[in-house]
N, C-alpha and C. Protein backbone atom coordinates (compact mmCIF):
# COMPACT_ATOMS: atom_id res chain seq x y z
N UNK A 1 153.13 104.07 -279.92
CA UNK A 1 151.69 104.20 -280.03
C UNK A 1 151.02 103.19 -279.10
N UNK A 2 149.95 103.77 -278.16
CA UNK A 2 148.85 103.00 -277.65
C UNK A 2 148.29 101.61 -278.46
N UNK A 3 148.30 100.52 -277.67
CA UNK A 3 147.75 99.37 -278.15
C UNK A 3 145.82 99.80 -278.53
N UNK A 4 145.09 98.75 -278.88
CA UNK A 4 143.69 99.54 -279.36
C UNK A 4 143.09 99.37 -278.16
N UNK A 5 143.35 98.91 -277.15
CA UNK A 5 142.86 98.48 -275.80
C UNK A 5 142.96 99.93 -274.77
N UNK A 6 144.20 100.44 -274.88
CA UNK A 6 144.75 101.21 -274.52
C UNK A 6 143.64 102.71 -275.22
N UNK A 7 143.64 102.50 -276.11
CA UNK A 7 143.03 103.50 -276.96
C UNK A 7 142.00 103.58 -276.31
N UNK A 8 140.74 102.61 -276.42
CA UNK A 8 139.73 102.27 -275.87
C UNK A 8 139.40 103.10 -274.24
N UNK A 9 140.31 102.82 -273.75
CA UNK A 9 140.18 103.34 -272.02
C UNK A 9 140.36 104.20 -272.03
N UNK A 10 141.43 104.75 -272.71
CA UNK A 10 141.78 106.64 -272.65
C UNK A 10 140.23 107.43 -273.41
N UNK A 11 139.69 106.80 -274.49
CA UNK A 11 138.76 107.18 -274.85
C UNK A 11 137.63 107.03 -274.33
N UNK A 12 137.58 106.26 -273.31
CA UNK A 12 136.40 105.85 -272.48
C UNK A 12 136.31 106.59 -271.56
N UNK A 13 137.80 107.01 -270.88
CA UNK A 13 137.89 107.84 -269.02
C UNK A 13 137.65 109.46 -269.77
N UNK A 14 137.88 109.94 -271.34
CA UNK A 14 137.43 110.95 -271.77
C UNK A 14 135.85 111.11 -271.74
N UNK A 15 134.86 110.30 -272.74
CA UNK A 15 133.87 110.12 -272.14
C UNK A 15 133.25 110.62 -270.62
N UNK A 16 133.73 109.61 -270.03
CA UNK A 16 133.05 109.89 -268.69
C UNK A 16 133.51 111.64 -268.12
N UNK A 17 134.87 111.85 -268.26
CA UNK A 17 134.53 113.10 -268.17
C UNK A 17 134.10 114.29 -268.66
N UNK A 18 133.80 113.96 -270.02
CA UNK A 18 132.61 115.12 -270.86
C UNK A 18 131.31 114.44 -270.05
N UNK A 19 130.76 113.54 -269.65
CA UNK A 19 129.61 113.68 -269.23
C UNK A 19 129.18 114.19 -267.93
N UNK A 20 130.29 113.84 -267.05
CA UNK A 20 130.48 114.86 -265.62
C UNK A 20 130.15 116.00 -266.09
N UNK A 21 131.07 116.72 -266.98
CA UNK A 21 130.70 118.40 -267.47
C UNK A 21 129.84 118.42 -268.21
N UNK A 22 129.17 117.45 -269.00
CA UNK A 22 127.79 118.16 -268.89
C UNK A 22 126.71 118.63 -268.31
N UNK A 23 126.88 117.69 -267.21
CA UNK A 23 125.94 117.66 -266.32
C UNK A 23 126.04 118.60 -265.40
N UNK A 24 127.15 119.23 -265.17
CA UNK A 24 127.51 119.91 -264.51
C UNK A 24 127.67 121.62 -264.92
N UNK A 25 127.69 121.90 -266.22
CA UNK A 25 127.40 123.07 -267.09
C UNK A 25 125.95 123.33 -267.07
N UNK A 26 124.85 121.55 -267.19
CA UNK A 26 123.38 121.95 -267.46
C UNK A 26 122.59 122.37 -266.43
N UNK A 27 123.67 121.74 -265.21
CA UNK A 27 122.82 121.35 -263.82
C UNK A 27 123.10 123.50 -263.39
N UNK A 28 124.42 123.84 -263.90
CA UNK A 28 124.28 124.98 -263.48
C UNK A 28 123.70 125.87 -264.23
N UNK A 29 123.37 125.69 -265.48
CA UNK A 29 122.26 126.66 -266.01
C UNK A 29 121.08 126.75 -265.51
N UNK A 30 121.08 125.70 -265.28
CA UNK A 30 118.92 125.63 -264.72
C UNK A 30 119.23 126.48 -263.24
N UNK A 31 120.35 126.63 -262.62
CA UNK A 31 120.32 127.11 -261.46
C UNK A 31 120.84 128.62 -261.36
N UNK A 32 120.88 129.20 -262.14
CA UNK A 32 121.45 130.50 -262.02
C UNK A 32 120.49 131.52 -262.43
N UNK A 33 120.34 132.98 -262.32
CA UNK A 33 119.40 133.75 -262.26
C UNK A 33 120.16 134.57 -263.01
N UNK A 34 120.94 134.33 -263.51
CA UNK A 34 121.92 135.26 -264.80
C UNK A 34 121.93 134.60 -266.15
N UNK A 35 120.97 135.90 -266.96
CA UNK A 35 120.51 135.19 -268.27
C UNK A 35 121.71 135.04 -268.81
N UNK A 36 123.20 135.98 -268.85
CA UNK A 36 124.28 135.72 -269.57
C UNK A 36 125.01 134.34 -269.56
N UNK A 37 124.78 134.30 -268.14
CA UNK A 37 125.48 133.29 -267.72
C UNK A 37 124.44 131.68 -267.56
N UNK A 38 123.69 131.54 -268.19
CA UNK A 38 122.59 130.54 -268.53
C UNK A 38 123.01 130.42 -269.84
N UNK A 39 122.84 131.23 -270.41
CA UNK A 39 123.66 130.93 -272.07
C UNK A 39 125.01 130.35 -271.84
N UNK A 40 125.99 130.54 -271.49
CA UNK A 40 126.69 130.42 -271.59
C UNK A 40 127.15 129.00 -271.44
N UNK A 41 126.59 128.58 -269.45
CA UNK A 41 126.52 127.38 -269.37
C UNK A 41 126.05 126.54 -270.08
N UNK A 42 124.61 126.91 -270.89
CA UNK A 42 124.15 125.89 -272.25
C UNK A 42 125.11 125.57 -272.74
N UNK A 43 125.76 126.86 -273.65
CA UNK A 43 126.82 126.19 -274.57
C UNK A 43 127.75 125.21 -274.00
N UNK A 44 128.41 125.21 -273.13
CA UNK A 44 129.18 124.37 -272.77
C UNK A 44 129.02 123.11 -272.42
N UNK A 45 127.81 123.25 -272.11
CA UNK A 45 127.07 121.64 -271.48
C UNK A 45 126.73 120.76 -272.92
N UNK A 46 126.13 121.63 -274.08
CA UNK A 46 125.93 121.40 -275.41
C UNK A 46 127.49 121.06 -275.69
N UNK A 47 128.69 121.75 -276.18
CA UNK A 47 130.08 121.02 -276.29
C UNK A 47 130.23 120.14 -275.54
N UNK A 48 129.79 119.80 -274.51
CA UNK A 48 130.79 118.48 -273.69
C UNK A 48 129.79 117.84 -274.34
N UNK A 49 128.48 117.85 -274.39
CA UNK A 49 127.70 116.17 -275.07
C UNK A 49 128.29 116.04 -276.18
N UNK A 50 128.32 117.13 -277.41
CA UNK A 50 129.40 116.99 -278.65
C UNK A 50 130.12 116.10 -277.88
N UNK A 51 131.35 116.58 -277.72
CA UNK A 51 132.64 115.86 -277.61
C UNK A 51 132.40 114.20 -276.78
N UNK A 52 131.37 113.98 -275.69
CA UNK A 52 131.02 113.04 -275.45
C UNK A 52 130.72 111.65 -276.64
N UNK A 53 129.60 112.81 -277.57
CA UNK A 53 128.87 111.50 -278.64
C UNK A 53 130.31 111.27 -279.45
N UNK A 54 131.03 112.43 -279.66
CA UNK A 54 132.34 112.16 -280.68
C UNK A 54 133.24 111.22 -280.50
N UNK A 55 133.31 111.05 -279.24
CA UNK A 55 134.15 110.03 -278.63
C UNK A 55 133.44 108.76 -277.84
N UNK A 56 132.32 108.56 -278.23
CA UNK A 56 131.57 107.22 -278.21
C UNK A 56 131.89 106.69 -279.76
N UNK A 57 131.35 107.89 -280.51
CA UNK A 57 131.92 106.90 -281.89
C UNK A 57 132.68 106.40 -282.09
N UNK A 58 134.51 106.82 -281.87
CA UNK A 58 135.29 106.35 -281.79
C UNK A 58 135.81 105.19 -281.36
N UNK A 59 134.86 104.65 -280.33
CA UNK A 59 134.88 104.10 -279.20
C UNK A 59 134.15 102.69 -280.30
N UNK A 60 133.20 102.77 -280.94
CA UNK A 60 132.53 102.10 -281.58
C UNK A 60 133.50 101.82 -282.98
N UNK A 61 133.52 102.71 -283.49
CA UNK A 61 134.55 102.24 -284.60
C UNK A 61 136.04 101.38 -284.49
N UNK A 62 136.78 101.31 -283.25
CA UNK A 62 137.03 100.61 -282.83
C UNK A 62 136.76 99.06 -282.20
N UNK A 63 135.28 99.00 -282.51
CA UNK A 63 135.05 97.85 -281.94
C UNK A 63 134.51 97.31 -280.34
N UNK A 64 134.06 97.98 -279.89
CA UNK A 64 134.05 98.46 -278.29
C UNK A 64 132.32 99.16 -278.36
N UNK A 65 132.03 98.57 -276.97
CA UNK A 65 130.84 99.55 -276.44
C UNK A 65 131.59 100.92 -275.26
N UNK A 66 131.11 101.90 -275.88
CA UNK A 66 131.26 103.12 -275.06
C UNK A 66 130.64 103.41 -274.03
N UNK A 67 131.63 103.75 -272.78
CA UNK A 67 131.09 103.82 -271.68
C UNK A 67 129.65 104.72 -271.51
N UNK A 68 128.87 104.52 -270.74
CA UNK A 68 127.85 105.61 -270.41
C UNK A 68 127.71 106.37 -269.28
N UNK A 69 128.91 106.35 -268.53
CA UNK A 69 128.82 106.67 -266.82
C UNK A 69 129.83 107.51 -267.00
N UNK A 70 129.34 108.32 -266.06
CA UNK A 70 130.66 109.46 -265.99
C UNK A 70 131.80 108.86 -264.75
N UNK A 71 132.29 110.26 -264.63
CA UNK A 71 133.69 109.51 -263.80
C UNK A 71 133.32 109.44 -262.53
N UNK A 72 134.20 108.70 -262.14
CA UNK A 72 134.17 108.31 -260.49
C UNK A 72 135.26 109.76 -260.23
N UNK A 73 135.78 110.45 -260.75
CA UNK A 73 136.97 111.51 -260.19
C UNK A 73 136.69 112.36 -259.37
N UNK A 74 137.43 112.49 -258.37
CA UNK A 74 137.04 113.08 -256.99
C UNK A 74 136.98 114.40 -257.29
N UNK A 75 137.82 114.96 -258.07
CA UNK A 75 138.32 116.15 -258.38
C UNK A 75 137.35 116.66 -259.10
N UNK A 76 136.50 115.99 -260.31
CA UNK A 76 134.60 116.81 -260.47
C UNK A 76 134.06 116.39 -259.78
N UNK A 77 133.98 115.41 -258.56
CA UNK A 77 132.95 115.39 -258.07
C UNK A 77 133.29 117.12 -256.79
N UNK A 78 134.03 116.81 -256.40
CA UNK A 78 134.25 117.83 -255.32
C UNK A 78 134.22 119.45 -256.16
N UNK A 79 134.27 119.65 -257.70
CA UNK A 79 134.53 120.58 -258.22
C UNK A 79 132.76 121.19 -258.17
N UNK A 80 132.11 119.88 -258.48
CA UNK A 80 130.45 120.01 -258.57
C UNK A 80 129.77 120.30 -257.45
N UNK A 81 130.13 119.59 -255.88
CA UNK A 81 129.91 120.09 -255.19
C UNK A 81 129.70 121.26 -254.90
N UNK A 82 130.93 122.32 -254.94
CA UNK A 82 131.52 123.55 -254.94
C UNK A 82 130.99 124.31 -255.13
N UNK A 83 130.48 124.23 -257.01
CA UNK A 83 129.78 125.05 -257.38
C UNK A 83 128.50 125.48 -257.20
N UNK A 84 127.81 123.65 -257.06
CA UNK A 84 126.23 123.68 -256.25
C UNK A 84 126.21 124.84 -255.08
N UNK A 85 126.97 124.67 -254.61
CA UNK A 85 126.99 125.21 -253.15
C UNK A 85 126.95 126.67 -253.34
N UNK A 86 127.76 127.51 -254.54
CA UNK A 86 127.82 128.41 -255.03
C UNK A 86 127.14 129.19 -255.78
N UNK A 87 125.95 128.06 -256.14
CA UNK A 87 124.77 128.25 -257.68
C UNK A 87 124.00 128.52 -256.02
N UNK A 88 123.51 127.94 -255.09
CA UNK A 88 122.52 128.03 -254.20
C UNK A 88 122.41 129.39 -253.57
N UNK A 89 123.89 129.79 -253.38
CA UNK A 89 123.98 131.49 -253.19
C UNK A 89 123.77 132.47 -254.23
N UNK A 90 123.94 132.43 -255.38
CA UNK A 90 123.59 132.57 -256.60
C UNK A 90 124.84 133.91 -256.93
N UNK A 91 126.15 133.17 -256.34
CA UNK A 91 127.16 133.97 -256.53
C UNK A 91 127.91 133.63 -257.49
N UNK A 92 127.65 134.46 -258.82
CA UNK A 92 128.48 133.96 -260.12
C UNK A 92 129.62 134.12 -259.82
N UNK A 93 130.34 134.70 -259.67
CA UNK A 93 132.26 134.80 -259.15
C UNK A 93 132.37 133.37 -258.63
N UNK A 94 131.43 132.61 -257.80
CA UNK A 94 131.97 131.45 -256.97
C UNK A 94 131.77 130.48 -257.95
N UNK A 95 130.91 130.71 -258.27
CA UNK A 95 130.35 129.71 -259.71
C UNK A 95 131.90 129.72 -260.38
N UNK A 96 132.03 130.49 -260.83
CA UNK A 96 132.32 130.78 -262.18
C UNK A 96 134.20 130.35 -261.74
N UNK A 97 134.26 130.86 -260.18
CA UNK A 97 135.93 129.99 -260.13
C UNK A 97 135.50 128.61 -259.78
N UNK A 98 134.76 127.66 -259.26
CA UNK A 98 134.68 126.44 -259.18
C UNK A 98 134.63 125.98 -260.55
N UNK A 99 133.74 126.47 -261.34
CA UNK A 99 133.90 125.97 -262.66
C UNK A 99 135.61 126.25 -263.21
N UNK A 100 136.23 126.99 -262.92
CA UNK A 100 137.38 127.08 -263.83
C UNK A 100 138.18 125.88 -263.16
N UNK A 101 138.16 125.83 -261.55
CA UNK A 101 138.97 124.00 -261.11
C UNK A 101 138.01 122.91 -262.21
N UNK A 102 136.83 123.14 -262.04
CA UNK A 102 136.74 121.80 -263.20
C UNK A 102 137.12 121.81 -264.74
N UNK A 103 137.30 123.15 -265.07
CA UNK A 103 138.22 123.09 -266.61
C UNK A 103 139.26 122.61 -266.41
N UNK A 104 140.28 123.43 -265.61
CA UNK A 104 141.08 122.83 -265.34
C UNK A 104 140.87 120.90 -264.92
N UNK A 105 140.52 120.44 -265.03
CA UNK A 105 140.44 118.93 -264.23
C UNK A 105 140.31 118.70 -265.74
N UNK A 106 139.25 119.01 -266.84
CA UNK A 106 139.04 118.27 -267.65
C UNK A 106 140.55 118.23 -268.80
N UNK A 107 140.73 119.86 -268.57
CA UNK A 107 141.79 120.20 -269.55
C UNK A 107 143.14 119.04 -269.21
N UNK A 108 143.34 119.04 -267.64
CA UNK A 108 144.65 117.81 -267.28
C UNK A 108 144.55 116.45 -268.23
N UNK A 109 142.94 116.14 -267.75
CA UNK A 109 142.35 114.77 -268.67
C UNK A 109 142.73 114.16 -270.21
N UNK A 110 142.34 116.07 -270.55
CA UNK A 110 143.29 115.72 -272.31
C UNK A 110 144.60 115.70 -272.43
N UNK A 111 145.16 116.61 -271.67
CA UNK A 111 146.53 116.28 -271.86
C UNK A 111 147.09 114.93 -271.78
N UNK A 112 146.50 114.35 -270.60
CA UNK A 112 147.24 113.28 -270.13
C UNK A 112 146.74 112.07 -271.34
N UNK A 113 145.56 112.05 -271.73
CA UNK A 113 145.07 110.94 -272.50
C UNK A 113 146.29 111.81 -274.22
N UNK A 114 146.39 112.79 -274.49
CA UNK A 114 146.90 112.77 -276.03
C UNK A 114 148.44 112.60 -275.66
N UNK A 115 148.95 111.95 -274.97
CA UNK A 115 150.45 111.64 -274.59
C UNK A 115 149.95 110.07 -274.98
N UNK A 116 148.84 109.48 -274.53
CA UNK A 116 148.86 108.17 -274.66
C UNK A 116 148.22 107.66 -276.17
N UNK A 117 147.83 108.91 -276.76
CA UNK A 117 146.85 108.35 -277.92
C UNK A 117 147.91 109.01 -279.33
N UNK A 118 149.30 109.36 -278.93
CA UNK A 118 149.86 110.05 -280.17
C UNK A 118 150.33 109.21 -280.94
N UNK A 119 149.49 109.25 -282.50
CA UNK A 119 149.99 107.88 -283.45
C UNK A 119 148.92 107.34 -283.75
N UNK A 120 147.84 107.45 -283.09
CA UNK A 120 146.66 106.60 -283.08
C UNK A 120 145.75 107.47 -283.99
N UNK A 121 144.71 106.87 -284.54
CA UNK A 121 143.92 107.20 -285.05
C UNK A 121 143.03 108.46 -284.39
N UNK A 122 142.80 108.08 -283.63
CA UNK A 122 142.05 108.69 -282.38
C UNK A 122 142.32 110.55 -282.32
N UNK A 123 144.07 110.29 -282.55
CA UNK A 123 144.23 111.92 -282.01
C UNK A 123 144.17 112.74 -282.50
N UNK A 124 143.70 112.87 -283.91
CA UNK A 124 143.14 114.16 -284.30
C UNK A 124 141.65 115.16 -283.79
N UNK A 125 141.06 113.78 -283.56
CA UNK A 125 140.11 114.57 -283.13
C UNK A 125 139.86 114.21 -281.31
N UNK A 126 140.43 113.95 -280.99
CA UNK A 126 141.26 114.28 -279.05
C UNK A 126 141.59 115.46 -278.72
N UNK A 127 142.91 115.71 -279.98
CA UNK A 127 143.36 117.32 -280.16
C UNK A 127 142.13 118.17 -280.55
N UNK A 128 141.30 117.99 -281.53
CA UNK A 128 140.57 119.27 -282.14
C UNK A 128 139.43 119.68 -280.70
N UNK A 129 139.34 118.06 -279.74
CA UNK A 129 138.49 118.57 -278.74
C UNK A 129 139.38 119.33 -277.68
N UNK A 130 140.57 119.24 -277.42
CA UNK A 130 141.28 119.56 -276.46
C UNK A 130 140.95 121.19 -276.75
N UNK A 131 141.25 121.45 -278.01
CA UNK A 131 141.45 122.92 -278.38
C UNK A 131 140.44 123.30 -277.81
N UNK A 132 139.03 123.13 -277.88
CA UNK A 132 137.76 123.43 -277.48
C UNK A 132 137.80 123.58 -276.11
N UNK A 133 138.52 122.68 -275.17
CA UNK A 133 138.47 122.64 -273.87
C UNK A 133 139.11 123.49 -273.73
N UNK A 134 140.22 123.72 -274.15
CA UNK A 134 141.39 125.09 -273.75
C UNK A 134 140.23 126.30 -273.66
N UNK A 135 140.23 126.21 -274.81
CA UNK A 135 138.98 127.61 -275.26
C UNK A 135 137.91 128.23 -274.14
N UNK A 136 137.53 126.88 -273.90
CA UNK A 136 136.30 126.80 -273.04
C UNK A 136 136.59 127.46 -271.27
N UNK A 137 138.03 127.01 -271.08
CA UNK A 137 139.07 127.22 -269.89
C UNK A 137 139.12 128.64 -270.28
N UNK A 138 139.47 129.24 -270.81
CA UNK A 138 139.64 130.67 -270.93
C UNK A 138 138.89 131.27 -271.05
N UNK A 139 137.56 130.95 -271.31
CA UNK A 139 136.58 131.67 -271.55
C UNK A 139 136.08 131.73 -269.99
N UNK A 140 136.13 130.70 -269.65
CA UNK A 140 135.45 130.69 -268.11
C UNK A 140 136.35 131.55 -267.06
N UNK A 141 137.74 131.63 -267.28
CA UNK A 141 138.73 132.44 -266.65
C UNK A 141 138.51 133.89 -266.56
N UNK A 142 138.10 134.53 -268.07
CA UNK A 142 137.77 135.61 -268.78
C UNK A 142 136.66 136.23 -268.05
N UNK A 143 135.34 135.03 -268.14
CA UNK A 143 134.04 135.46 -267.05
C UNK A 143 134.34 135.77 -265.57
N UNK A 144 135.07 134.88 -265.13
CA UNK A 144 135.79 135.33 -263.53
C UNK A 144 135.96 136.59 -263.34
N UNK A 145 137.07 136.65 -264.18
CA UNK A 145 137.42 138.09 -263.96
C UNK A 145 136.50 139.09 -264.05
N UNK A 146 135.61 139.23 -265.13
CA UNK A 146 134.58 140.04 -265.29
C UNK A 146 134.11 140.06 -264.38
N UNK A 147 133.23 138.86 -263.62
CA UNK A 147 132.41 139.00 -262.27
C UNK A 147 132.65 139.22 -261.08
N UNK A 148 134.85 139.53 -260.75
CA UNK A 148 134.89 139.64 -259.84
C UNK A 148 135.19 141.10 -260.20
N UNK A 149 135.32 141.58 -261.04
CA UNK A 149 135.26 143.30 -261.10
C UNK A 149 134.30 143.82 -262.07
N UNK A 150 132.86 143.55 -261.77
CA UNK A 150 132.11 143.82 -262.65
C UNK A 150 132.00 145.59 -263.05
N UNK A 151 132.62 146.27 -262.75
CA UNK A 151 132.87 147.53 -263.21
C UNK A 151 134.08 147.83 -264.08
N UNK A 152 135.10 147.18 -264.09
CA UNK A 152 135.90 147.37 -264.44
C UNK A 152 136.69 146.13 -265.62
C-alpha cells in the first residue's frame, strides 16, 4: 500500500486531470451547433467536476490542501487543441474522435493511479470513478461511430 503522501499525489495528478476534462467537455459544449451533442458534453463536463470535488475531499480528509490546477499533460493539452480545432469546423466525427484520445488519456490516468492506491482508503471510490470514466470512454466511442455513419 501507498504511503499517505503517495496517496495525496496520485489523488492530486487525478484532480488536475478531471479539471482539464472539464474544461474541455464545457469549452466544447458552448462550441458546437449540435443540440445532442451539447447535452452530452454538459454531462460529462458536470461528471468530471463530480469526480474532481470527490477527490478534493479526499485530498482534505487526508490532511492536505487539494490541488486547483489542472495538468501540465501534454497529451490533454494536445488532445484539447485537436478538438478546438475540430469544434471551429463544427465537425462532430473530429470532435468526437479527439475527445475519445482524451478518454483514453484520462482512462490510462486511473489505471495507473489504482495500481498505486490498492489498500488505501482512497480506492473505492478511484474505482467507482474509474467505472464512470470507462463508461464515459464508450459512450464517446459509441457517438463516433454514429457520426461517422450517420445513416447507418
Amino acid at each position: 500500500m501507498a504511503d499517505q503522501d503517495e496517496v495525496i499525489d496520485r489523488l492530486n495528478d487525478l484532480v488536475s486531470i478531471n479539471i482539464d476534462s472539464h474544461r474541455g467537455w464545457a469549452e466544447a459544449a458552448e462550441n458546437t451547433n449540435d443540440p445532442a451533442l451539447q447535452q452530452f458534453f454538459t454531462q460529462m463536463a458536470e461528471v468530471r467536476e463530480r469526480n474532481a470535488d470527490e477527490l478534493r475531499e479526499l485530498v482534505r480528509e487526508l490532511g492536505s490542501d487539494p490541488t486547483d490546477a489542472g495538468s501540465v499533460s501534454a497529451t490533454m493539452h494536445r488532445w484539447w487543441i485537436d478538438a478546438k480545432q475540430a469544434l471551429t469546423g463544427n465537425d462532430a466525427f473530429s470532435v468526437l474522435n479527439e475527445a475519445e484520445r482524451g478518454e483514453d488519456a484520462i482512462k490510462d490516468e486511473y489505471e495507473e493511479a489504482l495500481t498505486g492506491l490498492e489498500g488505501s482508503g482512497a480506492e473505492p471510490i478511484v474505482r467507482k470513478q474509474y467505472e464512470n470514466v470507462r463508461r464515459g470512454h464508450d459512450e464517446v466511442k459509441a457517438l463516433r461511430e454514429r457520426y461517422r455513419n450517420p445513416r447507418g
